[in-house]
C-alpha atoms as a PDB file:
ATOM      1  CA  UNK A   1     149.146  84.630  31.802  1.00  0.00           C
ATOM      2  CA  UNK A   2     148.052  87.750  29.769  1.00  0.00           C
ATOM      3  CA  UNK A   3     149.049  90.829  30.974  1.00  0.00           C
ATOM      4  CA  UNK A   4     146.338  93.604  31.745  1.00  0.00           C
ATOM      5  CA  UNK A   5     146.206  96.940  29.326  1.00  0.00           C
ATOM      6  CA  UNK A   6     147.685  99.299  31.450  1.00  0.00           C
ATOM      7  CA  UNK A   7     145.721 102.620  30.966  1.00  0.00           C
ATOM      8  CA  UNK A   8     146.994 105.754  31.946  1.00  0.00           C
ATOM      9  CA  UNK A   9     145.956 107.974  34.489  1.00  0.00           C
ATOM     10  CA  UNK A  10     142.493 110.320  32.965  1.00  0.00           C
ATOM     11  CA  UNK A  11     143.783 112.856  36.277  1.00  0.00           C
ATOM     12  CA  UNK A  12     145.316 112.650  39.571  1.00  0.00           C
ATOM     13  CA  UNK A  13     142.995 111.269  41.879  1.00  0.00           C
ATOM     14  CA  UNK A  14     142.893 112.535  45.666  1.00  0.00           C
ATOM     15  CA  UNK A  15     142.814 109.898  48.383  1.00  0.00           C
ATOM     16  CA  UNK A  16     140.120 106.976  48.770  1.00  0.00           C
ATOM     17  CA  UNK A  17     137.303 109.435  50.944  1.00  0.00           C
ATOM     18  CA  UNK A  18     136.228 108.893  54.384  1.00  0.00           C
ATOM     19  CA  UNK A  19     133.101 107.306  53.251  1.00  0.00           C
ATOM     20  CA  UNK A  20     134.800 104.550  51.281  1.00  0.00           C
ATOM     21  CA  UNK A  21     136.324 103.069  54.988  1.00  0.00           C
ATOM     22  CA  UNK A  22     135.446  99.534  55.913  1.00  0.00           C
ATOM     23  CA  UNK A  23     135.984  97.294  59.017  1.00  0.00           C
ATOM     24  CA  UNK A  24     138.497  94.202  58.184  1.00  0.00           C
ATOM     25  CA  UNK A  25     136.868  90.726  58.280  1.00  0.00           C
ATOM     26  CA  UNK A  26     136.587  89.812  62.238  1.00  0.00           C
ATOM     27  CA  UNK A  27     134.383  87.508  64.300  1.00  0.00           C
ATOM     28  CA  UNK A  28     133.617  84.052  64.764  1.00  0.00           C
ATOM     29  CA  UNK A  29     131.055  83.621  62.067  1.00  0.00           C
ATOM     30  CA  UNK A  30     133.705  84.959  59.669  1.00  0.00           C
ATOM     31  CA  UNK A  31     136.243  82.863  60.624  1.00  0.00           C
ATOM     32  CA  UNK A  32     133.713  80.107  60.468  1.00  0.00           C
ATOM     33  CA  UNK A  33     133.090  80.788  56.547  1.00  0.00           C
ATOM     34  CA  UNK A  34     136.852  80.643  56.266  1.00  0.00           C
ATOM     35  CA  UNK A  35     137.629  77.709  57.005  1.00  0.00           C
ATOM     36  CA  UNK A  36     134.612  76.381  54.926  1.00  0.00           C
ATOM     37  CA  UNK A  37     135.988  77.665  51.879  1.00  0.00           C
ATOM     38  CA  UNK A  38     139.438  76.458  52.370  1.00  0.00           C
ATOM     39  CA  UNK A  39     138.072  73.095  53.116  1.00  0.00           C
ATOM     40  CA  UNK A  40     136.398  72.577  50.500  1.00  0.00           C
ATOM     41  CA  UNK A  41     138.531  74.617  47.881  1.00  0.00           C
ATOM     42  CA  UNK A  42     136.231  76.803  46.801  1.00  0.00           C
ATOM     43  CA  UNK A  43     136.611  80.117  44.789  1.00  0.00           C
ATOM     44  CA  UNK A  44     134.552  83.337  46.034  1.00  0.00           C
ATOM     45  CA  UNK A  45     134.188  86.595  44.088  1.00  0.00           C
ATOM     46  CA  UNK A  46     134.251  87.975  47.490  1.00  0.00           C
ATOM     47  CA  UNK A  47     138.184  87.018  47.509  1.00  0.00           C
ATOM     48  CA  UNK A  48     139.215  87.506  43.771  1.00  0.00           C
ATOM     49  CA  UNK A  49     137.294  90.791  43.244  1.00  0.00           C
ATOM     50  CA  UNK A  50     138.498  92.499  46.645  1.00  0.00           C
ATOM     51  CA  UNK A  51     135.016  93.148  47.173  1.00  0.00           C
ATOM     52  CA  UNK A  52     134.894  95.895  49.995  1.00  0.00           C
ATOM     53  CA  UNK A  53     131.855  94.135  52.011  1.00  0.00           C
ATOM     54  CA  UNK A  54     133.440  90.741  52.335  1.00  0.00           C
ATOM     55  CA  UNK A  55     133.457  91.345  56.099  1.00  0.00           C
ATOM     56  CA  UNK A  56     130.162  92.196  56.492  1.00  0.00           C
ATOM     57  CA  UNK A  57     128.491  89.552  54.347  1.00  0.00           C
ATOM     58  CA  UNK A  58     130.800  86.694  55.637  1.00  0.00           C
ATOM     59  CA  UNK A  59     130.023  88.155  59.347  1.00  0.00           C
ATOM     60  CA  UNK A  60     126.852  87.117  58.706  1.00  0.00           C
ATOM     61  CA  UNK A  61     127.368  83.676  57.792  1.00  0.00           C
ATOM     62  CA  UNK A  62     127.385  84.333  53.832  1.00  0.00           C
ATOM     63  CA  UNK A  63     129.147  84.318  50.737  1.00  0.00           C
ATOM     64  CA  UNK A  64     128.963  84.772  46.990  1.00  0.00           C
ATOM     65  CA  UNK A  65     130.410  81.421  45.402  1.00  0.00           C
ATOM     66  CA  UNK A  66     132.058  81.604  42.059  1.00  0.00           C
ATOM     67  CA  UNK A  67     132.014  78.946  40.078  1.00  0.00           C
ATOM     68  CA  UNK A  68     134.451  77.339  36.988  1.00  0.00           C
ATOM     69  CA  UNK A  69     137.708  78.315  38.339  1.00  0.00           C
ATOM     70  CA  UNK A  70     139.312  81.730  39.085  1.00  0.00           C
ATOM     71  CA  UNK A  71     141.059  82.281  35.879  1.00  0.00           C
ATOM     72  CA  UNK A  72     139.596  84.274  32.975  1.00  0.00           C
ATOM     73  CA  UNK A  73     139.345  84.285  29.294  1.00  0.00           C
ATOM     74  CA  UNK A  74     138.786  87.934  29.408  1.00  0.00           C
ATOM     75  CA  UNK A  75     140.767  90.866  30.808  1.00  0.00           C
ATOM     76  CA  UNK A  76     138.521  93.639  31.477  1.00  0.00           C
ATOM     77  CA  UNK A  77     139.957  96.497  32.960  1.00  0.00           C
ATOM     78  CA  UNK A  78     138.564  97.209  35.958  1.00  0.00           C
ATOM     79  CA  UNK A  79     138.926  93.637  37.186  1.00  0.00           C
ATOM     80  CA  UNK A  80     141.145  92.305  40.213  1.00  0.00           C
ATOM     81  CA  UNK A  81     140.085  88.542  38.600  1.00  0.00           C
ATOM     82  CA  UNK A  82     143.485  86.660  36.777  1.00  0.00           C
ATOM     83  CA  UNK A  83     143.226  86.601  33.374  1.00  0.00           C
ATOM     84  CA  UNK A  84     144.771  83.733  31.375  1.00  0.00           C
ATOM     85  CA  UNK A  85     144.214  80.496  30.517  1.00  0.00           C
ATOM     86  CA  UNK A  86     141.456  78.397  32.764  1.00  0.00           C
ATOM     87  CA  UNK A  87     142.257  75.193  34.520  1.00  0.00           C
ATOM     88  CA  UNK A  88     139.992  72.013  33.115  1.00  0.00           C
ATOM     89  CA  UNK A  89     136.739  72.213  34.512  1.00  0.00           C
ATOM     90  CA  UNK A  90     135.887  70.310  37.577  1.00  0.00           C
ATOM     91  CA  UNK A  91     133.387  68.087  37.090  1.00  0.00           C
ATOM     92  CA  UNK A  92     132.815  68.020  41.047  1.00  0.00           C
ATOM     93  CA  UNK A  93     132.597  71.587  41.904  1.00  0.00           C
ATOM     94  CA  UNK A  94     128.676  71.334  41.907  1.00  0.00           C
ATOM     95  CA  UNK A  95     128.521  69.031  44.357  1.00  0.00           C
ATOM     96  CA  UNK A  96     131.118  70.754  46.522  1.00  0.00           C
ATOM     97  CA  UNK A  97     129.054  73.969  46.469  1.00  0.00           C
ATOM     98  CA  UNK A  98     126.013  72.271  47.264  1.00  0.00           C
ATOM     99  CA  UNK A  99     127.448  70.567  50.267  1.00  0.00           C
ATOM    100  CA  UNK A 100     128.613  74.285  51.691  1.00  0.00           C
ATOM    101  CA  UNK A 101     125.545  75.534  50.941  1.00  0.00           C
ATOM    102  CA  UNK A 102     123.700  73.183  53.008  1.00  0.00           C
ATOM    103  CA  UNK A 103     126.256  73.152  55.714  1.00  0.00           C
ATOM    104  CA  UNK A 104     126.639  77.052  55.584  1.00  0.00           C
ATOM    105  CA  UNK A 105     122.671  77.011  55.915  1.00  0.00           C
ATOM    106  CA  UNK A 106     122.302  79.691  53.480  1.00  0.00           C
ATOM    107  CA  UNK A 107     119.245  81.169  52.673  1.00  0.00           C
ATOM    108  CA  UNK A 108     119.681  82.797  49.692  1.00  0.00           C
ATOM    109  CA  UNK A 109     122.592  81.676  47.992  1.00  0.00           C
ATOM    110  CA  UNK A 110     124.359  84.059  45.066  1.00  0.00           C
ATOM    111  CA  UNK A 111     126.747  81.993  42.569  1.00  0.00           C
ATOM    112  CA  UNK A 112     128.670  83.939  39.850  1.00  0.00           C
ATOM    113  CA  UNK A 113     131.519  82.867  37.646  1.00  0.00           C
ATOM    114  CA  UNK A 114     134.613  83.801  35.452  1.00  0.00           C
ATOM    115  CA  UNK A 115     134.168  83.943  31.906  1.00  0.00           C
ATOM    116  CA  UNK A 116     134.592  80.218  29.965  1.00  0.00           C
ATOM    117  CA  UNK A 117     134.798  81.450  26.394  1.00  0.00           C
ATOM    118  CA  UNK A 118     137.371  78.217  25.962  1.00  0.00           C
ATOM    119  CA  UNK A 119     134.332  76.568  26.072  1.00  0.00           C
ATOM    120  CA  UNK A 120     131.715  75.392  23.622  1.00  0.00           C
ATOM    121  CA  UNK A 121     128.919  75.452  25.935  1.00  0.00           C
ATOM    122  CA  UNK A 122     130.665  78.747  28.171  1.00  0.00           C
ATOM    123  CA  UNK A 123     130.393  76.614  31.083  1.00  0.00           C
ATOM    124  CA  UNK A 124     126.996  76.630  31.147  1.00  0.00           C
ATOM    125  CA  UNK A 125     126.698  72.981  32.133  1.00  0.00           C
ATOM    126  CA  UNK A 126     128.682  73.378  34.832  1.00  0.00           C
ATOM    127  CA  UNK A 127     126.188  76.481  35.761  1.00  0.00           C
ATOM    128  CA  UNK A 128     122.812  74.338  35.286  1.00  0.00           C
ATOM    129  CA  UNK A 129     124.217  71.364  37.267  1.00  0.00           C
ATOM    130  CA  UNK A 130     125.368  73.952  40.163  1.00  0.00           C
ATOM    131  CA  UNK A 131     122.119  74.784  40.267  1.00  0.00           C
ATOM    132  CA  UNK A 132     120.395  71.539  40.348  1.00  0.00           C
ATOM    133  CA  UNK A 133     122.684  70.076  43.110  1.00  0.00           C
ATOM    134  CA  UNK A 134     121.827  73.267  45.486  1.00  0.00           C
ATOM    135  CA  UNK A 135     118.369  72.687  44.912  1.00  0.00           C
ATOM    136  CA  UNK A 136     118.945  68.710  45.709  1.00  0.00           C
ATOM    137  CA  UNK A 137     120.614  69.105  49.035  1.00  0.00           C
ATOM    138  CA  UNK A 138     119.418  72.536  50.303  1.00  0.00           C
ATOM    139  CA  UNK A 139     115.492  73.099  48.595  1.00  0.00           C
ATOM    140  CA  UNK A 140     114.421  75.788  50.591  1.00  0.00           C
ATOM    141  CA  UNK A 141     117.559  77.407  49.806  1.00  0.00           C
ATOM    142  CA  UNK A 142     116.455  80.691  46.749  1.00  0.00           C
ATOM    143  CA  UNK A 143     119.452  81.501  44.393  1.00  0.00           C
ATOM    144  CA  UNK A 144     120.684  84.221  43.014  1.00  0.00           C
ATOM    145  CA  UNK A 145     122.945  83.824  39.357  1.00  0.00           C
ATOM    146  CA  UNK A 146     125.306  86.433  38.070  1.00  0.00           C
ATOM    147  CA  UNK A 147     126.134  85.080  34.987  1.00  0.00           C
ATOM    148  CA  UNK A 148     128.423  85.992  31.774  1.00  0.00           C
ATOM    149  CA  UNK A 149     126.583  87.043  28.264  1.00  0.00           C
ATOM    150  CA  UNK A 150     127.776  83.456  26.732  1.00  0.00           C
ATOM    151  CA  UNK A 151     128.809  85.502  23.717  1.00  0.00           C
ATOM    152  CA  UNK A 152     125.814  85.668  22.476  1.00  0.00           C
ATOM    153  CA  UNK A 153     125.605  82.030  22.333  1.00  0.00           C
ATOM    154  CA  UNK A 154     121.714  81.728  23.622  1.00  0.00           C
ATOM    155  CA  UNK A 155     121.610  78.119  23.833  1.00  0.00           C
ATOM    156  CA  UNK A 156     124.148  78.364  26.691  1.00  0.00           C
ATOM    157  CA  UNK A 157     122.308  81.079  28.497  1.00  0.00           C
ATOM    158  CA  UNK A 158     118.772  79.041  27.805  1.00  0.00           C
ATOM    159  CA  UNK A 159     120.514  76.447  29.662  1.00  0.00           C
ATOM    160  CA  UNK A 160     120.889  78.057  32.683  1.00  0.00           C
ATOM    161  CA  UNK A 161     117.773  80.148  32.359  1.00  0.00           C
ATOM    162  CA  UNK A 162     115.452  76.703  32.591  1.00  0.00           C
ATOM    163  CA  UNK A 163     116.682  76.010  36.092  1.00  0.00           C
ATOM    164  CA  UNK A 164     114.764  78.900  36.740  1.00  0.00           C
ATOM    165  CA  UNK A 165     117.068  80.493  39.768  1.00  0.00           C
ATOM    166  CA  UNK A 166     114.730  83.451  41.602  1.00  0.00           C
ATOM    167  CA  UNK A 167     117.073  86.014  40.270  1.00  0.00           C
ATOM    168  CA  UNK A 168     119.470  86.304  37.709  1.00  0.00           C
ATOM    169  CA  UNK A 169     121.854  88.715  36.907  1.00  0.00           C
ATOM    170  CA  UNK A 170     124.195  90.157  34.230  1.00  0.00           C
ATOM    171  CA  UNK A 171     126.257  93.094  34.752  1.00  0.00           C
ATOM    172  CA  UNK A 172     126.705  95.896  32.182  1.00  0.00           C
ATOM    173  CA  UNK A 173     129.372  97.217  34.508  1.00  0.00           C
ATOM    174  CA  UNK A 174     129.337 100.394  32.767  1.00  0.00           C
ATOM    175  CA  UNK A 175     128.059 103.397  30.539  1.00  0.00           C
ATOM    176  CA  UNK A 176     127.480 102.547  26.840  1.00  0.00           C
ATOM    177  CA  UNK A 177     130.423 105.472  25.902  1.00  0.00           C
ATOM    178  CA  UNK A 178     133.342 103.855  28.107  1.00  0.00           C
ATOM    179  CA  UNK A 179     132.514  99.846  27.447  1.00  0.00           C
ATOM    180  CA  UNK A 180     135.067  99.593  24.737  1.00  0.00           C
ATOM    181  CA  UNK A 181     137.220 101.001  27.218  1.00  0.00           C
ATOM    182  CA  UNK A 182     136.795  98.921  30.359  1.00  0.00           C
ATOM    183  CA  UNK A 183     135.021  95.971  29.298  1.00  0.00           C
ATOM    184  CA  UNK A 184     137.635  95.470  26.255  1.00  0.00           C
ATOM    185  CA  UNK A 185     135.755  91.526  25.038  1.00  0.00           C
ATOM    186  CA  UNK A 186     132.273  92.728  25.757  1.00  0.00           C
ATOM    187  CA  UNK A 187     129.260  94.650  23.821  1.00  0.00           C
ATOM    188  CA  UNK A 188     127.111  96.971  25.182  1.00  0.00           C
ATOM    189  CA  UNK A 189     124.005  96.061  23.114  1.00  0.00           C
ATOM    190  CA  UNK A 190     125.069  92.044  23.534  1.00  0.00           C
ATOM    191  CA  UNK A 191     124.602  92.715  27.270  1.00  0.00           C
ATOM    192  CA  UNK A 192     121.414  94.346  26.789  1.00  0.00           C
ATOM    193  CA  UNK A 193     120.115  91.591  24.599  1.00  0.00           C
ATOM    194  CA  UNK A 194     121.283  89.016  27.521  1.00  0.00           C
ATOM    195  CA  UNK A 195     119.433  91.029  29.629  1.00  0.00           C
ATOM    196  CA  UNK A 196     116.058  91.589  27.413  1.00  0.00           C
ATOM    197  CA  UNK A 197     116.428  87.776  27.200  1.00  0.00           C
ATOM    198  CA  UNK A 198     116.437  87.296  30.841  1.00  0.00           C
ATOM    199  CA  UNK A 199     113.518  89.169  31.497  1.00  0.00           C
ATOM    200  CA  UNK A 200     111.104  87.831  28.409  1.00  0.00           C
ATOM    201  CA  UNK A 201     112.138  84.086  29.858  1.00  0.00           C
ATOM    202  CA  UNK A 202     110.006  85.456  32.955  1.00  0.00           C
ATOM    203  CA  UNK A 203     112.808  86.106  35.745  1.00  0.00           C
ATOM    204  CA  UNK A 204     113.833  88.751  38.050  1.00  0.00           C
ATOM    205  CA  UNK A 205     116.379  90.413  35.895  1.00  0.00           C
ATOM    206  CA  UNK A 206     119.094  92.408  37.408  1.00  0.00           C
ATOM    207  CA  UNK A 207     122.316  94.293  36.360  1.00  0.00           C
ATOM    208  CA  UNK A 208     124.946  96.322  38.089  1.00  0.00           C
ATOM    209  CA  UNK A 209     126.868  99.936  36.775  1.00  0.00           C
ATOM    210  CA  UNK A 210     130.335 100.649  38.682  1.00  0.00           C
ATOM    211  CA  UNK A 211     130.642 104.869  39.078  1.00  0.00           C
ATOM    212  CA  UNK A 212     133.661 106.751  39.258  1.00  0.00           C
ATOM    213  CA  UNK A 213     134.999 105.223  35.525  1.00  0.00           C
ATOM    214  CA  UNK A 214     134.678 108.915  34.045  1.00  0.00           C
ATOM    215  CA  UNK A 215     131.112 108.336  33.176  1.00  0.00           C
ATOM    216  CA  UNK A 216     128.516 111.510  33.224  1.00  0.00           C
ATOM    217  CA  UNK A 217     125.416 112.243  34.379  1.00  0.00           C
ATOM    218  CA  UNK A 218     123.896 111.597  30.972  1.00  0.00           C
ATOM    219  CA  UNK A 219     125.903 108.486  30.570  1.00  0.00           C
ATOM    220  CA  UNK A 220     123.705 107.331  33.505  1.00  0.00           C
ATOM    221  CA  UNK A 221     120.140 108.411  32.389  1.00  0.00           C
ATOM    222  CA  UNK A 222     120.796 106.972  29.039  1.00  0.00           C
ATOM    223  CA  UNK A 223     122.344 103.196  30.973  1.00  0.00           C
ATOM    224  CA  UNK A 224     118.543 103.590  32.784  1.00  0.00           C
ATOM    225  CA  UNK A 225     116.589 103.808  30.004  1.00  0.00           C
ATOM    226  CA  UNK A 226     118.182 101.199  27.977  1.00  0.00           C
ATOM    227  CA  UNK A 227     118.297  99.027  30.911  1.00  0.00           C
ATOM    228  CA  UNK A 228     114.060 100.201  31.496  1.00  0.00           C
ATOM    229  CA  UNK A 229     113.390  99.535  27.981  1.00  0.00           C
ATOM    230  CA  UNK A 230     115.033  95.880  27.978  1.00  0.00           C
ATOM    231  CA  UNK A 231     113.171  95.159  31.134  1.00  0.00           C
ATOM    232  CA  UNK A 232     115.674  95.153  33.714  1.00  0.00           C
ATOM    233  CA  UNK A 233     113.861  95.034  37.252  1.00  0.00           C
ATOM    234  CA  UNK A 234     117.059  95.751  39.619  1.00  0.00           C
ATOM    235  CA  UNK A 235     119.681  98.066  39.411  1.00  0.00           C
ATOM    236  CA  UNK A 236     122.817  97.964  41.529  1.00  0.00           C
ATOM    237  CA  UNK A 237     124.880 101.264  41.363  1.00  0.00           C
ATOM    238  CA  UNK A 238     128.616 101.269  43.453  1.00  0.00           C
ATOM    239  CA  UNK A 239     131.527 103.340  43.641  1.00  0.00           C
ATOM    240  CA  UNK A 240     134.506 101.632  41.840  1.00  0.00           C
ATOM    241  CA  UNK A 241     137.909 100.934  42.769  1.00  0.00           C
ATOM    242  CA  UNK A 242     140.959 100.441  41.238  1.00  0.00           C
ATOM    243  CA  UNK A 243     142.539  96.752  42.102  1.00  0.00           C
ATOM    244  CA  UNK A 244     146.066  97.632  41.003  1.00  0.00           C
ATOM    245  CA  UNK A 245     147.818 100.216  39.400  1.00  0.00           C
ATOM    246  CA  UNK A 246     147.480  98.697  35.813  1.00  0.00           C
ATOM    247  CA  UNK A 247     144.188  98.520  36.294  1.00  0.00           C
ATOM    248  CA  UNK A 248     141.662 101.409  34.603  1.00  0.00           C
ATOM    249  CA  UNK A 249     142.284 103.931  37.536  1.00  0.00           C
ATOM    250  CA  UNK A 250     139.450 105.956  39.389  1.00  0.00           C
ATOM    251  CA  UNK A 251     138.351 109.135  37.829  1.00  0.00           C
ATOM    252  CA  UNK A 252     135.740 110.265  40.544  1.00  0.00           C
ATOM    253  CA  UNK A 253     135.160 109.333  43.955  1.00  0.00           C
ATOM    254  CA  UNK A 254     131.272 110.260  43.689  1.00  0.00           C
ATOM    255  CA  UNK A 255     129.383 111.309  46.877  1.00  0.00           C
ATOM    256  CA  UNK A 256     126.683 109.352  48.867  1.00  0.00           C
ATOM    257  CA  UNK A 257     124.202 112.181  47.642  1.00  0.00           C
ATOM    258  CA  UNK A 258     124.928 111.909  44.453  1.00  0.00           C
ATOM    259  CA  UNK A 259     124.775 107.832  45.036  1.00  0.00           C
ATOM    260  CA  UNK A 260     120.827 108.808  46.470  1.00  0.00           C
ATOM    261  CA  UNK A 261     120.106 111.055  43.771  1.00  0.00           C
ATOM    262  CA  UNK A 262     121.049 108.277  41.120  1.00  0.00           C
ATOM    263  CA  UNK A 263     118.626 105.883  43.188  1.00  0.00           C
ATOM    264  CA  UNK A 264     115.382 108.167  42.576  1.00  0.00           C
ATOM    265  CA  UNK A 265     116.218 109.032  39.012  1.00  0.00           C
ATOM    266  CA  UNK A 266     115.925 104.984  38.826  1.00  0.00           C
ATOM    267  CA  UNK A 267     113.154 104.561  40.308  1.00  0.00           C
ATOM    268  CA  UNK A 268     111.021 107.027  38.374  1.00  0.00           C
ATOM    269  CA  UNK A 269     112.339 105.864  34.961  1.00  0.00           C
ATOM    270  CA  UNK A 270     110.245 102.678  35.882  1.00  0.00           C
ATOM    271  CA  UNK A 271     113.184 100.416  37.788  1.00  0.00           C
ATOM    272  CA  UNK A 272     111.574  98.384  40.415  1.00  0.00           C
ATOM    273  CA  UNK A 273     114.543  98.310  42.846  1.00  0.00           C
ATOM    274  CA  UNK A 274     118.021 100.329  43.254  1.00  0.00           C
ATOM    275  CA  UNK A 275     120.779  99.713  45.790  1.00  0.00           C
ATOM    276  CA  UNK A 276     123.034 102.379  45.147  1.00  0.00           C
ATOM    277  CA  UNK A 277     125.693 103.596  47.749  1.00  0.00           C
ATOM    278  CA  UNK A 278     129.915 103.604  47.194  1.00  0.00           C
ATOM    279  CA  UNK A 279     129.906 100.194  48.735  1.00  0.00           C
ATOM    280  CA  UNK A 280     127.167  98.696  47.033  1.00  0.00           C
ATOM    281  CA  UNK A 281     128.185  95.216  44.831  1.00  0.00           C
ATOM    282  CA  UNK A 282     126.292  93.076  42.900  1.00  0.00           C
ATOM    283  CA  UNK A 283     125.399  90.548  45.460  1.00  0.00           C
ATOM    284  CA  UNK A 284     125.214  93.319  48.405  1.00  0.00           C
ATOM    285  CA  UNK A 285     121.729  92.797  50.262  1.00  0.00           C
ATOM    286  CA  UNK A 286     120.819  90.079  47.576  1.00  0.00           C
ATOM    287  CA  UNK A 287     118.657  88.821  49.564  1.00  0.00           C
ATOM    288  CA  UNK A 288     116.405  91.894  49.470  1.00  0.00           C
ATOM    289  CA  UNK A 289     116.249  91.407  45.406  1.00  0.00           C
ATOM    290  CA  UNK A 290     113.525  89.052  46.339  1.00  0.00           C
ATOM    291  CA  UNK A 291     110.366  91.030  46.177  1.00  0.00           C
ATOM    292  CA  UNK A 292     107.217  90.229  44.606  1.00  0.00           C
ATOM    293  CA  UNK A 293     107.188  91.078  40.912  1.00  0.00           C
ATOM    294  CA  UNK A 294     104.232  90.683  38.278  1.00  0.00           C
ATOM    295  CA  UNK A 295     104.024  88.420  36.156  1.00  0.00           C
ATOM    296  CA  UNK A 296     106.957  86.715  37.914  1.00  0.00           C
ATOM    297  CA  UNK A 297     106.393  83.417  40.108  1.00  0.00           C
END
């Protein structure tokens, strides 16, 4: 296993706010989902990224799958995910996500994965066969794919791209000035170029920015615009938090105003849709990321 930077504390950050309190996962549908992925020994993002809404989403009978393991190639360092070296690809996994899928009953179905740079193809076979084996058992199922950059390999992202999922998604994570910082494997402009990509192929394209990192206002406008200019249709905007200690630690806890305020700056630089809020994640209210677009069937 490779151990994560540890970066040292930018100041001393007061205690998580009021605003930033969630229920724990309760209820029978819950419990229902949890079984379903032990059974069937499936990986969720909900799990490994200590995503904050897991109750909530899996209350209501969903979950964000995440496909090609739980170990990755990359340690990024805002990122609860183990880093290391990945297992050997299951050949079966798409055919165990499809089944849950269609016994889940899922509606709109969101499937992301760990990083595969081991690879040749990045896992992208394993992403296009996903795909097609949701859309054999469960057709009236829409997906949602929140997928890596690929490394600028465009084949591999081509690949996935032709099963034509309703939206797909590929997270900047952050502001251009702090990406060397957090997302220590990755390239700003290599995400945008994913992303530009994305959108020319004709797709609901979509990207998420965690706050509270020790970006500025500015840092913001300027993510916008590039993210406008590359033709970027949804915008997710959430309030991060620190996994561990040796993990990149929280400079700001920012406000719900400021959260709203980010929202209509978005959507009069020309984005067509912006969930912002501390608790927003990528796949939060995915299903809303469904609206009618032009040019976009």
């Amino acid at each position: 296993m490779i151990d994560l930077p540890v970066v040292p504390a930018v100041t001393e950050v007061k205690r998580k706010p009021d605003w930033l309190r969630v229920k724990l996962p309760v209820g029978k549908e819950y419990a229902q989902v949890r079984s379903l992925v032990d059974t069937h020994k499936l990986h969720t993002i909900c799990e490994s990224g200590n995503c904050p809404n897991m109750g909530e989403c899996w209350g209501a009978g969903t979950a964000t799958f995440m496909i090609l393991g739980n170990i990755c190639t990359r340690s990024c360092s805002f990122c609860a995910v183990a880093t290391g070296r990945p297992l050997a690809v299951d050949v079966d996994e798409p055919n165990r996500i499809a089944d849950s899928v269609r016994l889940m009953g899922v509606k709109h179905c969101v499937i992301t994965s760990v990083d595969r740079d081991d690879l040749k193809d990045g896992g992208s076979i394993i992403w296009a066969e996903t795909l097609q084996a949701i859309r054999r058992e469960s057709p009236i199922t829409t997906l949602e794919t929140l997928i890596p950059d690929f490394k600028g390999q465009w084949d591999n992202l081509y690949r996935v791209l032709e099963e034509r999922p309703e939206v797909v998604s590929h997270n900047m994570e952050t502001v251009k000035r702090l990406t060397k910082q957090v997302r220590i494997q990755a390239k700003y402009d290599r995400s945008l170029e994913a992303l530009k990509r994305i959108s020319e192929f004709g797709l609901r394209t979509k990207t998420g920015i965690m706050l509270g990192l020790g970006e500025t206002e500015e840092d913001i406008f300027e993510a916008m615009d590039d993210l406008v200019a590359n033709g970027v249709h949804i915008l997710t905007l959430g309030q991060y938090l620190q996994p561990t200690r040796n993990h990149h630690p929280v400079v700001d806890w920012i406000h719900p105003d400021t959260f709203a305020m980010y929202k209509e700056a978005g959507l009069a630089k020309g984005l067509k849709y912006v969930e912002s809020g501390p608790l927003v994640r990528s796949s939060y209210h995915a299903e809303k990321h469904l609206f009618p677009i032009e040019g976009i069937a």
